[in-house]
N, C-alpha and C. Protein backbone atom coordinates (compact mmCIF):
# COMPACT_ATOMS: atom_id res chain seq x y z
N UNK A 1 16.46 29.10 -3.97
CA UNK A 1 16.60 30.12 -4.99
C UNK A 1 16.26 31.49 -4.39
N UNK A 2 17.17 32.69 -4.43
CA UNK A 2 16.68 33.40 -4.15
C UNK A 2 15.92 34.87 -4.79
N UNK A 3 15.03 35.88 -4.36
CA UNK A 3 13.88 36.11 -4.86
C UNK A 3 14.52 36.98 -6.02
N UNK A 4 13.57 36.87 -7.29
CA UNK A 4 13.61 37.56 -8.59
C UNK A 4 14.36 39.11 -8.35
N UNK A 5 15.48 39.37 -9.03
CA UNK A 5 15.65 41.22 -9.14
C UNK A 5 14.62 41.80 -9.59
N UNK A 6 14.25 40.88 -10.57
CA UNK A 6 12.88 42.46 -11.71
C UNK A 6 12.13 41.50 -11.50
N UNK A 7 10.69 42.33 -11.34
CA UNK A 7 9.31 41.33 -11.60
C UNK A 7 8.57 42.56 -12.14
N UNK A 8 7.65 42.27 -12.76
CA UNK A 8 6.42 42.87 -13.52
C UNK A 8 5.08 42.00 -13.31
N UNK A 9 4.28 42.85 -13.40
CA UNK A 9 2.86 41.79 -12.97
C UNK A 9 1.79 42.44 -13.65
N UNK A 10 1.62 41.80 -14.74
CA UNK A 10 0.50 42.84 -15.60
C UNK A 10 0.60 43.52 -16.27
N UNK A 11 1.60 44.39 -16.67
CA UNK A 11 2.43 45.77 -16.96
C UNK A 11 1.74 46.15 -18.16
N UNK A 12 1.41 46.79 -18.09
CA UNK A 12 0.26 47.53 -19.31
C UNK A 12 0.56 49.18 -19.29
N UNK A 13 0.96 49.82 -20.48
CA UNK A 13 1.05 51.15 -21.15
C UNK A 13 0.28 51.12 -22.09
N UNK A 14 -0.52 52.20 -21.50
CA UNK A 14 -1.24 52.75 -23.34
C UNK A 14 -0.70 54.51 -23.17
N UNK A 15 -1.23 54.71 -24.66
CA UNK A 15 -1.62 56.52 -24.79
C UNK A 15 -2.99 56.40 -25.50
N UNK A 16 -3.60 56.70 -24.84
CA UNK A 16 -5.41 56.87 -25.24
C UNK A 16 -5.78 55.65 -25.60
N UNK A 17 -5.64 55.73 -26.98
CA UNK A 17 -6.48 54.23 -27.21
C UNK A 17 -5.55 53.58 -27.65
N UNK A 18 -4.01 53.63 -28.05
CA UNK A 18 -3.24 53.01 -28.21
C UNK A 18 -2.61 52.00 -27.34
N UNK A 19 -1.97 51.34 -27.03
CA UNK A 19 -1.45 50.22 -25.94
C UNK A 19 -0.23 49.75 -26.87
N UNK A 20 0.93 50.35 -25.78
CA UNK A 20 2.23 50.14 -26.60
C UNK A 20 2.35 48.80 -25.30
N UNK A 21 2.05 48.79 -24.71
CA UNK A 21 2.72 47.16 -23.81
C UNK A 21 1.40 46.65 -23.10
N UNK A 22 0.90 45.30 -23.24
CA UNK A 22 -0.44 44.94 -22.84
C UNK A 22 0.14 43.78 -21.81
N UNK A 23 -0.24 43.77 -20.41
CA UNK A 23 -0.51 43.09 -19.41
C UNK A 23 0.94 42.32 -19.53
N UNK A 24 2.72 42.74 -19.11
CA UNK A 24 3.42 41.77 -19.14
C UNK A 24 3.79 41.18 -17.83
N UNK A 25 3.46 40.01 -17.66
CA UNK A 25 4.62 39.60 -16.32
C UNK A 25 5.38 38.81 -16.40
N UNK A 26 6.57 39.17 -15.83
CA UNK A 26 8.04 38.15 -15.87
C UNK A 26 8.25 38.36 -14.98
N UNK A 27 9.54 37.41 -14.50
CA UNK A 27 10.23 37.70 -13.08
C UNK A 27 12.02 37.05 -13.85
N UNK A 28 12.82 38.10 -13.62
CA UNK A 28 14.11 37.66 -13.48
C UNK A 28 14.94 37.76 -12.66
N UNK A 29 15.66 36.18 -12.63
CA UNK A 29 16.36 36.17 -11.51
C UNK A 29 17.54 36.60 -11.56
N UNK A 30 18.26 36.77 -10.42
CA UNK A 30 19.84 37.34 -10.41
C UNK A 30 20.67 36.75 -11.15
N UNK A 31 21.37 37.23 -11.68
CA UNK A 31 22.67 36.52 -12.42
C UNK A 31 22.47 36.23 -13.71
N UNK A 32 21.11 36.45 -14.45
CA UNK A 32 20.43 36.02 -15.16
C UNK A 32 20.89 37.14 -16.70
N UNK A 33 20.70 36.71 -17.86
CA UNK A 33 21.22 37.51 -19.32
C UNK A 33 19.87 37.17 -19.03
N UNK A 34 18.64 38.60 -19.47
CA UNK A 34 17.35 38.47 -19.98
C UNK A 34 17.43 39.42 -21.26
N UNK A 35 17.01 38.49 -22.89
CA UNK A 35 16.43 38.95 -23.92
C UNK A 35 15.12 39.32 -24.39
N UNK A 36 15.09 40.23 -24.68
CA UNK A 36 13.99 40.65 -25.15
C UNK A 36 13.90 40.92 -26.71
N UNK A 37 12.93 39.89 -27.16
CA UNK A 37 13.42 39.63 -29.02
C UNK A 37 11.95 40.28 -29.34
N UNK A 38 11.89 40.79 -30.38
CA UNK A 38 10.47 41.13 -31.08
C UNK A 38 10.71 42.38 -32.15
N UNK A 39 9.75 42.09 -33.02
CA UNK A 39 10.10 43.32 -33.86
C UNK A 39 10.29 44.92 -33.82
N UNK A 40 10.27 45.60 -34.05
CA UNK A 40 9.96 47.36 -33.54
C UNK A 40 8.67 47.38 -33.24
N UNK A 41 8.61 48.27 -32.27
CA UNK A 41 7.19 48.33 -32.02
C UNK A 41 6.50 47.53 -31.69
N UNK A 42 7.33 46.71 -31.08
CA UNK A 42 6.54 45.51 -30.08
C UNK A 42 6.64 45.59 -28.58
N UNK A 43 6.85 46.78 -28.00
CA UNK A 43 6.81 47.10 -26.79
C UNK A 43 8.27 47.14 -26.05
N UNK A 44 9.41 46.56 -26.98
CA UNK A 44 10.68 46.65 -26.28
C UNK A 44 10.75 47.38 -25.26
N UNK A 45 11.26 48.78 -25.73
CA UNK A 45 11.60 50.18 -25.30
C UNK A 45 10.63 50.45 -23.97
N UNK A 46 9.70 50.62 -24.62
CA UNK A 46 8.41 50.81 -23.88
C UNK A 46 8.41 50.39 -21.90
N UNK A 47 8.74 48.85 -22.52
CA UNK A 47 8.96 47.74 -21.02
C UNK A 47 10.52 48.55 -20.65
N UNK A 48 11.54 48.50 -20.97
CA UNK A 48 12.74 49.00 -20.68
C UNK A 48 12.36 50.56 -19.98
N UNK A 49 11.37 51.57 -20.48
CA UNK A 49 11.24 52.70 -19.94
C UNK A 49 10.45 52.84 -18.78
N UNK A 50 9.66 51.88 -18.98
CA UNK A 50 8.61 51.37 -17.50
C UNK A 50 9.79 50.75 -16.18
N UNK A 51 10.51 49.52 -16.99
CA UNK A 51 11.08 49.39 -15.80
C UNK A 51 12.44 50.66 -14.57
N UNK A 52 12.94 51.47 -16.01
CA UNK A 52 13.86 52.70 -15.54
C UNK A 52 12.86 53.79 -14.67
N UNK A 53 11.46 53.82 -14.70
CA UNK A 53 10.83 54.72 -13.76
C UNK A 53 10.78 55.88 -15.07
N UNK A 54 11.13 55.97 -16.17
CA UNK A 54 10.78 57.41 -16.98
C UNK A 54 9.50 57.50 -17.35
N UNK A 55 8.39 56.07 -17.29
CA UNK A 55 7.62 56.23 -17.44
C UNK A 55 6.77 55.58 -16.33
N UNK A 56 5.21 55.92 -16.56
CA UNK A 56 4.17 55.67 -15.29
C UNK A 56 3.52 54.89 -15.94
N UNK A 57 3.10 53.31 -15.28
CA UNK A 57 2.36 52.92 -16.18
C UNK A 57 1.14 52.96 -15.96
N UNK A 58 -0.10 52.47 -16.78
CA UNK A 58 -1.72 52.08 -16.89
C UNK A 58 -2.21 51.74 -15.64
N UNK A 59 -0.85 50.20 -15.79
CA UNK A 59 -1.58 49.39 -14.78
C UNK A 59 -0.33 48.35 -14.38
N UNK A 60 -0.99 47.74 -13.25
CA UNK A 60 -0.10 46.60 -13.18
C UNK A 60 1.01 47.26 -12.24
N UNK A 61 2.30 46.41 -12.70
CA UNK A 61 3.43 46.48 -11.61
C UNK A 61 4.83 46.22 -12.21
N UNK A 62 5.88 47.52 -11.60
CA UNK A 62 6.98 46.64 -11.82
C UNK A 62 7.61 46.65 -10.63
N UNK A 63 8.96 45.93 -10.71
CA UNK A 63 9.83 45.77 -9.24
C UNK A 63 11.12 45.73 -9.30
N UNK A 64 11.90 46.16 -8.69
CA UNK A 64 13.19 45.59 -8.74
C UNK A 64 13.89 46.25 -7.43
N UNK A 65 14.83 44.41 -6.70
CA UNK A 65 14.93 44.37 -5.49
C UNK A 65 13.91 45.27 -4.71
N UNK A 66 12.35 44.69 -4.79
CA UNK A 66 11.18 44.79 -4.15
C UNK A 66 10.97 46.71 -3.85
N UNK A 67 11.86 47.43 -4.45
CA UNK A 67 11.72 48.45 -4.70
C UNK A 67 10.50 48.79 -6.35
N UNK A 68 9.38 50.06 -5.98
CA UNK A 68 8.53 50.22 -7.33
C UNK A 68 9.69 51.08 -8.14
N UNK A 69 9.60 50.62 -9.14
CA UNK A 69 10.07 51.50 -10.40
C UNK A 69 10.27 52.51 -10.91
N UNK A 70 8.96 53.06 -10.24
CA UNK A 70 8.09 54.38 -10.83
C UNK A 70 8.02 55.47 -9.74
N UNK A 71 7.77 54.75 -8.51
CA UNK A 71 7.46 55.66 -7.56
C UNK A 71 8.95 55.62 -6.39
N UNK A 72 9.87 54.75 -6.40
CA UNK A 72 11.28 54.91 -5.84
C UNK A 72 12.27 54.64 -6.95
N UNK A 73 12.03 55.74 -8.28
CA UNK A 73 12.75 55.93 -9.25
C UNK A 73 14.19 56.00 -8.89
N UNK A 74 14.78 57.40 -7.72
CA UNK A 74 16.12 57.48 -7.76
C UNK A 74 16.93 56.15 -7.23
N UNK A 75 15.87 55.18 -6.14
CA UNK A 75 16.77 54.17 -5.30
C UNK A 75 17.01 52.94 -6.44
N UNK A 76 16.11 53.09 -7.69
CA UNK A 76 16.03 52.23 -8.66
C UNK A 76 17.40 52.35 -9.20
N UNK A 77 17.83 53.99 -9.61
CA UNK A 77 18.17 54.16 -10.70
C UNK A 77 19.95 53.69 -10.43
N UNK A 78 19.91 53.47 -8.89
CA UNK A 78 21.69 53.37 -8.14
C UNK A 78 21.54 51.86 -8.53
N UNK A 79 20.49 51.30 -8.53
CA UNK A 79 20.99 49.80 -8.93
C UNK A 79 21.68 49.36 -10.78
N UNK A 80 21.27 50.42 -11.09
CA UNK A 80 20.94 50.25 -12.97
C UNK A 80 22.29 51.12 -13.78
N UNK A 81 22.39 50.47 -14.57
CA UNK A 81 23.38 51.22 -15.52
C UNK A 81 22.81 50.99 -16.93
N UNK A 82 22.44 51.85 -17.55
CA UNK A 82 21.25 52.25 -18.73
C UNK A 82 21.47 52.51 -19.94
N UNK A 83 21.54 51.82 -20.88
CA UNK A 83 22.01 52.32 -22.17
C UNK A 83 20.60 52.15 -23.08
N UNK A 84 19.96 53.97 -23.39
CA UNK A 84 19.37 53.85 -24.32
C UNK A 84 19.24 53.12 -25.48
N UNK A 85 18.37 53.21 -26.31
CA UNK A 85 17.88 53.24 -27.87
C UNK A 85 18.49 54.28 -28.71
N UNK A 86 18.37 55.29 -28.20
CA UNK A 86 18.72 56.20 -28.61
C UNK A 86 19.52 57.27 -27.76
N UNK A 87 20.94 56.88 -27.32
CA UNK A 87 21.97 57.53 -26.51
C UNK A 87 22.55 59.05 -27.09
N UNK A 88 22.45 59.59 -26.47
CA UNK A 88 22.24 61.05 -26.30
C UNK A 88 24.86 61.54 -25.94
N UNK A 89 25.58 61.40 -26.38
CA UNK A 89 26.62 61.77 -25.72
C UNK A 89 26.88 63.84 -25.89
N UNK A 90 27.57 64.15 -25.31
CA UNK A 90 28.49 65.44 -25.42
C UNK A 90 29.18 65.58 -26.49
N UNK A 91 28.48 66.20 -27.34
CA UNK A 91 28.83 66.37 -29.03
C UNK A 91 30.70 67.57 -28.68
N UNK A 92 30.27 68.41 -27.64
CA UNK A 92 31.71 69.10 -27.50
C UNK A 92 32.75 68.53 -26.92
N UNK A 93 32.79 67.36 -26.47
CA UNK A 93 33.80 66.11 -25.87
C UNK A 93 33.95 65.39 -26.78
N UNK A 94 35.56 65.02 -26.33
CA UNK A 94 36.20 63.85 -27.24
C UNK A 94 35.96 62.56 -26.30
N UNK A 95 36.44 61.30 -26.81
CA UNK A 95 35.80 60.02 -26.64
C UNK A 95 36.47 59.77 -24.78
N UNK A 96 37.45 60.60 -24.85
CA UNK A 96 38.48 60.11 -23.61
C UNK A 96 37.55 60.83 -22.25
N UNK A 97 37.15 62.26 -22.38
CA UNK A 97 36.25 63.37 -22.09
C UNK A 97 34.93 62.58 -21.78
N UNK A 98 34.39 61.93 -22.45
CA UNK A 98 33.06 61.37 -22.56
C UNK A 98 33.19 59.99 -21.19
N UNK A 99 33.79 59.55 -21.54
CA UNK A 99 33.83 58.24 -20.69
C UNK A 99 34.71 58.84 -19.04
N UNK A 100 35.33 59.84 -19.17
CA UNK A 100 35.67 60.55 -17.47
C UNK A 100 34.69 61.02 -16.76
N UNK A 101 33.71 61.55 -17.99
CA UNK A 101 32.38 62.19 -17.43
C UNK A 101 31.85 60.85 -16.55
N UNK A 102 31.15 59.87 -17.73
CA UNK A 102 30.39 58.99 -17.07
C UNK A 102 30.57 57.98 -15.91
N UNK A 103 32.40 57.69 -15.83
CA UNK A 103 32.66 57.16 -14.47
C UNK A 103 32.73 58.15 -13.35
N UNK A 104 32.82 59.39 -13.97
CA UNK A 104 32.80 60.41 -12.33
C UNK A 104 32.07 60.42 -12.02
N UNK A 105 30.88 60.30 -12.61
CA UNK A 105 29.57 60.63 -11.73
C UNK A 105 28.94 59.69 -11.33
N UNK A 106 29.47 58.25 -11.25
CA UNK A 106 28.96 57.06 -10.51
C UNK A 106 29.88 56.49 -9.78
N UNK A 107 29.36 56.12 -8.72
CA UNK A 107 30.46 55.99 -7.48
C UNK A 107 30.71 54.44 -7.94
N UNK A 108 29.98 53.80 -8.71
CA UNK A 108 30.78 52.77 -9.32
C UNK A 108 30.85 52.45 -10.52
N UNK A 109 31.39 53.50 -10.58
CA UNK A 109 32.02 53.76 -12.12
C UNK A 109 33.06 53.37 -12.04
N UNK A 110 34.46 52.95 -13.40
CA UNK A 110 35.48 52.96 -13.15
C UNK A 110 35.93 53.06 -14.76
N UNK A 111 37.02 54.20 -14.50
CA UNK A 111 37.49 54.94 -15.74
C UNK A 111 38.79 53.52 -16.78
N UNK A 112 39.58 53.26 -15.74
CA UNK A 112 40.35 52.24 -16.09
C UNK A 112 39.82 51.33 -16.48
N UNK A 113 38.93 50.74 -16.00
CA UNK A 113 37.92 49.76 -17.25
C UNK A 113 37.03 50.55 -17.58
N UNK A 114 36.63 51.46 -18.46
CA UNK A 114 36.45 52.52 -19.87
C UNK A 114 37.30 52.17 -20.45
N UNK A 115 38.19 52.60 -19.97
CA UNK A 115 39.56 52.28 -21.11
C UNK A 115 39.52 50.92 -21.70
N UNK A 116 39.93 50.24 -20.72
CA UNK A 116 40.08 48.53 -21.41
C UNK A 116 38.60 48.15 -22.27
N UNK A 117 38.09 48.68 -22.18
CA UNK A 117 36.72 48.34 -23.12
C UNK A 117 37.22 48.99 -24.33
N UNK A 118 37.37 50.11 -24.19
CA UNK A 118 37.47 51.23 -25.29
C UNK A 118 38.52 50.43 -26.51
N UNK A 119 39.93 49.87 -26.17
CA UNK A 119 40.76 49.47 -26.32
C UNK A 119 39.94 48.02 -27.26
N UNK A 120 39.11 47.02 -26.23
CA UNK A 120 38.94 46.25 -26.81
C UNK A 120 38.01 46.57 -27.99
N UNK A 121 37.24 47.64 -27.89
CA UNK A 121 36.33 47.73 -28.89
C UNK A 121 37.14 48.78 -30.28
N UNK A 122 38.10 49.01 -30.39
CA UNK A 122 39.26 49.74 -31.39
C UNK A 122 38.47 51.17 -31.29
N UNK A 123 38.18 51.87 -30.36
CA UNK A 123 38.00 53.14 -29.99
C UNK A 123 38.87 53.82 -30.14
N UNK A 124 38.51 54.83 -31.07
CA UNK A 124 39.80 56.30 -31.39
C UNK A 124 39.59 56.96 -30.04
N UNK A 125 40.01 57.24 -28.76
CA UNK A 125 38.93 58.09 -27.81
C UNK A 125 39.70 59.94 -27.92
N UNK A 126 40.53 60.05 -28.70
CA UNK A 126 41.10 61.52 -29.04
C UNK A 126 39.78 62.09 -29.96
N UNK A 127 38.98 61.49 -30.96
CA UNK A 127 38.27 62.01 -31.63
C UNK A 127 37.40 62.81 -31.18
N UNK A 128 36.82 63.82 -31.52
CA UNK A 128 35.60 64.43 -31.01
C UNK A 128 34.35 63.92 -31.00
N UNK A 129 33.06 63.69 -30.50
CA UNK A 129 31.75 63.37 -30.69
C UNK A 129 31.02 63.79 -31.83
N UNK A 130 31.43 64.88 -32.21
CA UNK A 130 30.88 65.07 -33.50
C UNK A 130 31.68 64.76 -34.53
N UNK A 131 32.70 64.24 -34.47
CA UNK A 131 33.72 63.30 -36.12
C UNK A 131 33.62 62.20 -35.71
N UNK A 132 32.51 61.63 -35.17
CA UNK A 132 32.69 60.29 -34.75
C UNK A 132 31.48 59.43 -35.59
N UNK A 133 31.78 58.52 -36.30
CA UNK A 133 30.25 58.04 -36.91
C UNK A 133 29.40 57.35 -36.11
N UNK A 134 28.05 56.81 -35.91
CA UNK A 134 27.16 56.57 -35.87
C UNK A 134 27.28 55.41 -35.11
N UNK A 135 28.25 54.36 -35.75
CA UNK A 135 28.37 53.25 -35.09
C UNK A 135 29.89 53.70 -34.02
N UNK A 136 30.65 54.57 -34.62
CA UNK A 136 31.52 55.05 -33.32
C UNK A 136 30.85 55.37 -31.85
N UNK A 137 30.22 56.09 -32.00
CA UNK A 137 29.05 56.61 -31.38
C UNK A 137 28.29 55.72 -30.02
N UNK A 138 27.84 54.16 -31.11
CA UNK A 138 27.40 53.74 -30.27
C UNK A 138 28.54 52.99 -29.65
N UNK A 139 29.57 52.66 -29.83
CA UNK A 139 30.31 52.01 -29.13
C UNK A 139 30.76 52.64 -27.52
N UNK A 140 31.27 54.24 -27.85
CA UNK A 140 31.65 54.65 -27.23
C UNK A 140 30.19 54.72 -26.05
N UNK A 141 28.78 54.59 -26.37
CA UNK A 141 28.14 54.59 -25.56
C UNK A 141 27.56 53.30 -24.43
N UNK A 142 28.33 52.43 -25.46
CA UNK A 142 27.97 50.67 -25.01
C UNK A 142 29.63 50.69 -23.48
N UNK A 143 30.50 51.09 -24.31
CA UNK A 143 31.61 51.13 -23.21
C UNK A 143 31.60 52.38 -21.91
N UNK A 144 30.84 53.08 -21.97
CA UNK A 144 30.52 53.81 -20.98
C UNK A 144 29.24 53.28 -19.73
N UNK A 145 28.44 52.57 -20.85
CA UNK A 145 27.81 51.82 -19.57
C UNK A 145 28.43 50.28 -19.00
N UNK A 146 28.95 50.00 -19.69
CA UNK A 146 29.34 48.58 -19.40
C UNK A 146 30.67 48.59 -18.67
N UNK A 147 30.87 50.12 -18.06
CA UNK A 147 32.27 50.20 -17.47
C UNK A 147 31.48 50.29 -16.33
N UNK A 148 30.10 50.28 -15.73
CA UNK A 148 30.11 50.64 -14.44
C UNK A 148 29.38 49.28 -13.58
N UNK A 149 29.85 49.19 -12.66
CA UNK A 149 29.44 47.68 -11.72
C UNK A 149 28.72 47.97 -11.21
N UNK A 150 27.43 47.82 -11.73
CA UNK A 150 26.12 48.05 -10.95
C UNK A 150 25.22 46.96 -10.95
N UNK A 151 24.52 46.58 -10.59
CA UNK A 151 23.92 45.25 -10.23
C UNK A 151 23.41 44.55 -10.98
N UNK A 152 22.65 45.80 -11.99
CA UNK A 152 21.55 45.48 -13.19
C UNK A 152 22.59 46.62 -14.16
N UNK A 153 22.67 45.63 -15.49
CA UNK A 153 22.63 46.57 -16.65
C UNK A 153 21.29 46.69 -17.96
N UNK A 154 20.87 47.67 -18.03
CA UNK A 154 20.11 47.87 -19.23
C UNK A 154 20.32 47.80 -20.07
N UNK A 155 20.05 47.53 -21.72
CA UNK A 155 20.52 47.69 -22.73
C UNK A 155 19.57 47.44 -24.04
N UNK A 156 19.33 48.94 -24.09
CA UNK A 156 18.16 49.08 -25.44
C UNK A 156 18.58 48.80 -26.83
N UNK A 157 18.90 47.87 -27.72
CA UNK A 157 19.05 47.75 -28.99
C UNK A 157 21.17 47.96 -28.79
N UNK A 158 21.57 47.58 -28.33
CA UNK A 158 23.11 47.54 -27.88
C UNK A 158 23.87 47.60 -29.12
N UNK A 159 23.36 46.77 -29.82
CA UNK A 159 24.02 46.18 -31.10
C UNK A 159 23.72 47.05 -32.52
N UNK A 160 22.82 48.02 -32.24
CA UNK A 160 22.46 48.93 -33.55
C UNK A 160 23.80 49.41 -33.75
N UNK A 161 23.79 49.73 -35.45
CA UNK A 161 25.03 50.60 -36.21
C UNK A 161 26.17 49.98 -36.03
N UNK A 162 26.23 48.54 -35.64
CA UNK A 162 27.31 48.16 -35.13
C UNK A 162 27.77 46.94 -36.19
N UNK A 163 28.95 47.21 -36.57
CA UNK A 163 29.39 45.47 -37.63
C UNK A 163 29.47 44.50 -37.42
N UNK A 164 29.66 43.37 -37.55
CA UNK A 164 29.65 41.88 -37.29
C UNK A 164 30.68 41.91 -36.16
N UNK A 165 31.75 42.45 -36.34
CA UNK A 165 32.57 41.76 -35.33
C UNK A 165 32.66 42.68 -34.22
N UNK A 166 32.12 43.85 -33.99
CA UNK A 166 31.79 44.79 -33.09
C UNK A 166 30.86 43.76 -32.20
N UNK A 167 29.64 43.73 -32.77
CA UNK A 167 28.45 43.18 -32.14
C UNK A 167 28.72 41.63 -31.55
N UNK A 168 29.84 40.79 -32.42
CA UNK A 168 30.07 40.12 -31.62
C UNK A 168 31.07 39.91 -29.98
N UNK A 169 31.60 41.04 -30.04
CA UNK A 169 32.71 41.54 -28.97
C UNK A 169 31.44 41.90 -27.82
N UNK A 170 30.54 42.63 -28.20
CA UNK A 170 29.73 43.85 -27.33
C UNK A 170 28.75 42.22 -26.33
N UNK A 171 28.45 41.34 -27.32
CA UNK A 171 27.85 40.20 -27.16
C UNK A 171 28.62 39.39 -25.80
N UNK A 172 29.86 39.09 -26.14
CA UNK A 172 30.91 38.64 -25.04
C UNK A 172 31.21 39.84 -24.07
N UNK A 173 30.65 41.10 -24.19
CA UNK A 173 31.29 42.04 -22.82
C UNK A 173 29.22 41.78 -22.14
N UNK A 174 28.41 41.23 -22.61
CA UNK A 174 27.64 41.20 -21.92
C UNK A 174 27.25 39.83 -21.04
N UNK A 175 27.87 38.98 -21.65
CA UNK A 175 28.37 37.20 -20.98
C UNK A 175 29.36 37.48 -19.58
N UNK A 176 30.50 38.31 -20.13
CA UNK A 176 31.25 38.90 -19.02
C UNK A 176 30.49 39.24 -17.88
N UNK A 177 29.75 40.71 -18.08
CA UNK A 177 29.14 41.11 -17.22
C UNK A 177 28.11 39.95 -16.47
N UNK A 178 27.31 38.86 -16.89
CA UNK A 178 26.71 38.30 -16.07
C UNK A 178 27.85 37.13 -14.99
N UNK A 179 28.97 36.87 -15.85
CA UNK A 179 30.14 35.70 -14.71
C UNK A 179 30.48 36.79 -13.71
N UNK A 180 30.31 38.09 -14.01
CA UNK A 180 30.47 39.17 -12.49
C UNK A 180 29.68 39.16 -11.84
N UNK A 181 28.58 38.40 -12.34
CA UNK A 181 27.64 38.72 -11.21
C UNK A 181 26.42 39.46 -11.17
N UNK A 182 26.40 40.62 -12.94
CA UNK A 182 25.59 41.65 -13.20
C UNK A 182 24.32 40.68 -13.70
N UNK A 183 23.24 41.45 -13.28
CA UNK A 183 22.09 41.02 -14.41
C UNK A 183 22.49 41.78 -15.42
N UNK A 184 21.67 41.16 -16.47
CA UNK A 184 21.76 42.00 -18.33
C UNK A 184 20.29 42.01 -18.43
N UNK A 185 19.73 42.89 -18.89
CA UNK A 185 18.44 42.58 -19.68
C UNK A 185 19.00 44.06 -21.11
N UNK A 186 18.60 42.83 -22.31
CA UNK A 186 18.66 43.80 -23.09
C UNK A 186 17.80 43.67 -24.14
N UNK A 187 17.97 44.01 -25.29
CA UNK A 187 16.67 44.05 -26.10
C UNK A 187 17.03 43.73 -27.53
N UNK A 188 16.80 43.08 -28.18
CA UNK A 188 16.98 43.01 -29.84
C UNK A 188 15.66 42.68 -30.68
N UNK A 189 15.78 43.24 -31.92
CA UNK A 189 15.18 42.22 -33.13
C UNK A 189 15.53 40.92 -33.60
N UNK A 190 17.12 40.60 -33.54
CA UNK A 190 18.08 39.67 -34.24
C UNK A 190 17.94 38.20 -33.23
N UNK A 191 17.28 37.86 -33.47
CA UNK A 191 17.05 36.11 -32.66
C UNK A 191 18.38 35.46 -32.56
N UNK A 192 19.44 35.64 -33.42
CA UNK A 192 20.78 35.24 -33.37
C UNK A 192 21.68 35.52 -32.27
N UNK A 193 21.22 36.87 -32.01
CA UNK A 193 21.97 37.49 -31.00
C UNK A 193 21.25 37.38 -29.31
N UNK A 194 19.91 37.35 -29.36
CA UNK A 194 19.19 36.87 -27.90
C UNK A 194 19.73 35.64 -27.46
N UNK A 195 19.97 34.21 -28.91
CA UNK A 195 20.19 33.44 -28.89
C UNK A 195 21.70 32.67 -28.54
N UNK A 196 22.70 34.05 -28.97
CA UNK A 196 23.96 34.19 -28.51
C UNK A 196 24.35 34.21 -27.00
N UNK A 197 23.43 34.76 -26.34
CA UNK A 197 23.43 35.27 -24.63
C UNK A 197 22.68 34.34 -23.80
């Protein structure tokens, strides 16, 4: 077997006397769909921001491909393709605009699968970012990361604002991504859906 992509050893965040993540260790291996189920405010995010390097933690450790997290943030960040909690797009771009951005600026990015995602997920991509609703929104942000072949994909709450049969599509483009070869780690409340992957 060979050695874990992500490991954590201890992983502990607080702010003062608070402690949003107490002592976690896991190790996941390559090829691997990792869920992360628990209610709000059970440290999801928290572990997801520790492992992206945006945050420093307490204590403890994280890893990925034996690179630190925190302290070789940028060599981290070429392995990872990242989809917030709360995804941030170009309110003055339309959907087609939005997704050229995000494959240009990753050398493994690829715009032509944007598209075929976009397509599968019934994406208007002429619309603007700001006439776009909420769950438009997130789609167009789930198909912008899931267009790029990067080793590890992230994925904070994937499935928010999203309808039954959205979330079940987004569910099968993340099964996909692991028969390529990608790790997944992503995050839910919905035990149905950890349980789906």
């Amino acid at each position: 077997m060979s050695a874990p992509h992500i490991t954590t050893d201890k992983l502990t965040k607080r702010y003062g006397s608070f402690t949003a993540l107490d002592g976690c260790s896991l190790a996941i291996g390559r090829g691997e769909v990792f869920g992360l189920l628990g209610p709000n405010g059970a440290g999801k995010t928290t572990l997801l921001r520790l492992l992206m390097g945006f945050l420093k933690q307490t204590s403890g450790s994280a890893k990925m491909d034996g690179l630190d997290c925190y302290r070789q943030t940028r060599r981290v960040h070429a392995l990872v393709t990242y989809l917030p909690g709360d995804a941030r797009l170009f309110r003055g771009m339309n959907g087609y605009e939005v997704l050229k951005f995000f494959q240009t600026v990753r050398p493994d990015g690829s715009l032509p699968r944007a598209l075929e995602l976009a397509e599968r997920l019934e994406l208007d991509l002429t619309r603007s970012v700001t006439r776009c609703s909420t769950g438009m929104r997130q789609k167009l942000a789930v198909v912008a990361v899931l267009a790029v072949k990067a080793p590890l994909v992230i994925l904070d709450e994937p499935t928010s604002n999203l309808d039954p049969t959205t979330r079940a599509e987004v569910l099968h483009l993340v099964k996909e991504a692991q028969t390529a070869g990608q790790n997944v780690v992503f995050s839910s409340h919905v035990i149905s859906e950890v349980e789906a992957v």
